[in-house]
Protein backbone atom coordinates (compact mmCIF):
# COMPACT_ATOMS: atom_id res chain seq x y z
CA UNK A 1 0.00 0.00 0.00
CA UNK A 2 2.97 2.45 0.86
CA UNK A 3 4.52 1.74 -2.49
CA UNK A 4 1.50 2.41 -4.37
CA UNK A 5 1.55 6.06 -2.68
CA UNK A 6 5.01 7.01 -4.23
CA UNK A 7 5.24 5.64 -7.56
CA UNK A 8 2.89 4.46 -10.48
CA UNK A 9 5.86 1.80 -11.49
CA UNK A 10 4.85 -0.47 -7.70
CA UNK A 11 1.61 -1.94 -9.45
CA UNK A 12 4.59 -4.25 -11.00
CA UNK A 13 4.70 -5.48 -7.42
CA UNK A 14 1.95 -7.73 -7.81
CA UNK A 15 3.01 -9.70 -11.17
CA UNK A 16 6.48 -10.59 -9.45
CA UNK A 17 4.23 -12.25 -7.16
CA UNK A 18 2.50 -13.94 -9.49
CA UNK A 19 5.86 -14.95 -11.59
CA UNK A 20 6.97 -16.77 -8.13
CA UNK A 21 4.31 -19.34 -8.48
CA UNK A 22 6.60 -21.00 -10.89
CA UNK A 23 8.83 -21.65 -8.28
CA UNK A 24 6.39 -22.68 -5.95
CA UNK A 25 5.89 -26.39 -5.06
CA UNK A 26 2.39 -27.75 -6.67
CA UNK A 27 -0.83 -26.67 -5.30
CA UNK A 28 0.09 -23.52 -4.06
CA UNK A 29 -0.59 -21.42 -6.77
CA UNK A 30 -4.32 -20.69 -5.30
CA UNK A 31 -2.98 -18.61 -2.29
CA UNK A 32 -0.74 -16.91 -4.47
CA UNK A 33 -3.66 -16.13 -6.96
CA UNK A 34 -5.47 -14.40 -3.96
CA UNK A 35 -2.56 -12.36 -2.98
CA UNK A 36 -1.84 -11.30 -6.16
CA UNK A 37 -5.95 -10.48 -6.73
CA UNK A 38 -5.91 -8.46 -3.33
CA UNK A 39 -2.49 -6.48 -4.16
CA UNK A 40 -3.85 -5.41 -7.97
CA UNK A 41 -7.50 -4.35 -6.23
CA UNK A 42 -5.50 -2.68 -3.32
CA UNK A 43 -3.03 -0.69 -6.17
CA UNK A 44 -5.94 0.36 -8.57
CA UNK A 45 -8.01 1.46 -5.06
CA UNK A 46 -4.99 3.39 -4.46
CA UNK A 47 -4.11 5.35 -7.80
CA UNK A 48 -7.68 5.91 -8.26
CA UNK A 49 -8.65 7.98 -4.82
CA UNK A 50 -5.40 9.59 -5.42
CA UNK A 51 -6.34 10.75 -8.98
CA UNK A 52 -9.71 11.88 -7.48
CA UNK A 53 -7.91 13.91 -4.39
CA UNK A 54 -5.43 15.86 -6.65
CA UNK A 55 -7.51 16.15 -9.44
CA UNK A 56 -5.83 17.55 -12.65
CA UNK A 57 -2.30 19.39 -12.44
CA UNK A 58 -0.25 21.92 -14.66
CA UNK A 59 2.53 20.41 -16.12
CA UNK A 60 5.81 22.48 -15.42
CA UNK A 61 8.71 22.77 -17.44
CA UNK A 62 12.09 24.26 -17.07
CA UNK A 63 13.14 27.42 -19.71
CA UNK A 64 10.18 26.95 -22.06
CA UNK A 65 10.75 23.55 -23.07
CA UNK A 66 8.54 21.39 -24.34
CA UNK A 67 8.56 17.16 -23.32
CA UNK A 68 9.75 15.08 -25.31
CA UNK A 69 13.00 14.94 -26.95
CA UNK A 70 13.19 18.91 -26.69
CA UNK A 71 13.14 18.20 -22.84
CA UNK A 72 15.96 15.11 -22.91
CA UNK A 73 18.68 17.26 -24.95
CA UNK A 74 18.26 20.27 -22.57
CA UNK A 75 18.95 17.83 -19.30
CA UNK A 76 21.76 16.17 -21.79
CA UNK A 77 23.28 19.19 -22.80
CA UNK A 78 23.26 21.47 -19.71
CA UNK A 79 26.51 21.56 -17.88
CA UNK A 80 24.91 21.53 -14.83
CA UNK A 81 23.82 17.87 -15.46
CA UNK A 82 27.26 16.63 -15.84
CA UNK A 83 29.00 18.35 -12.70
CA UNK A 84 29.62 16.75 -9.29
């Protein structure tokens, strides 16, 4: 549930989960099933309400640029980027 607060990428979570049944000895693959049922309802729960509670936002970028490629050669090329 945590996971599904910070990023969009955690609803992979749930399918590694599901992956380990084929290491699993025979029979168990039921209790995995309901794991993996209950983490995907619990993610989708999750990323929905939030979607609802912020509602739509602006999308900000740096110096005019636009997303996209435009966006990856201005982090590439800034000299910023590449200092420690």
């Amino acid at each position: 549930m945590l996971a599904a607060l910070n990023r969009e990428t955690s609803g992979l979570i749930p399918f590694l989960l599901m992956f380990s049944i084929f290491a699993l000895p025979e029979g168990s693959w039921r209790e995995v099933m309901l794991f993996f049922i209950a983490a995907c309802v619990t993610y989708v729960a999750i990323v929905v309400g939030l979607r609802f509670l912020y509602e739509r936002q602006e999308l900000l970028m740096p110096d005019g640029h636009h997303q996209g490629l435009d966006f990856l050669q201005y982090n590439l090329l800034r000299a910023i980027t590449w200092r420690s």
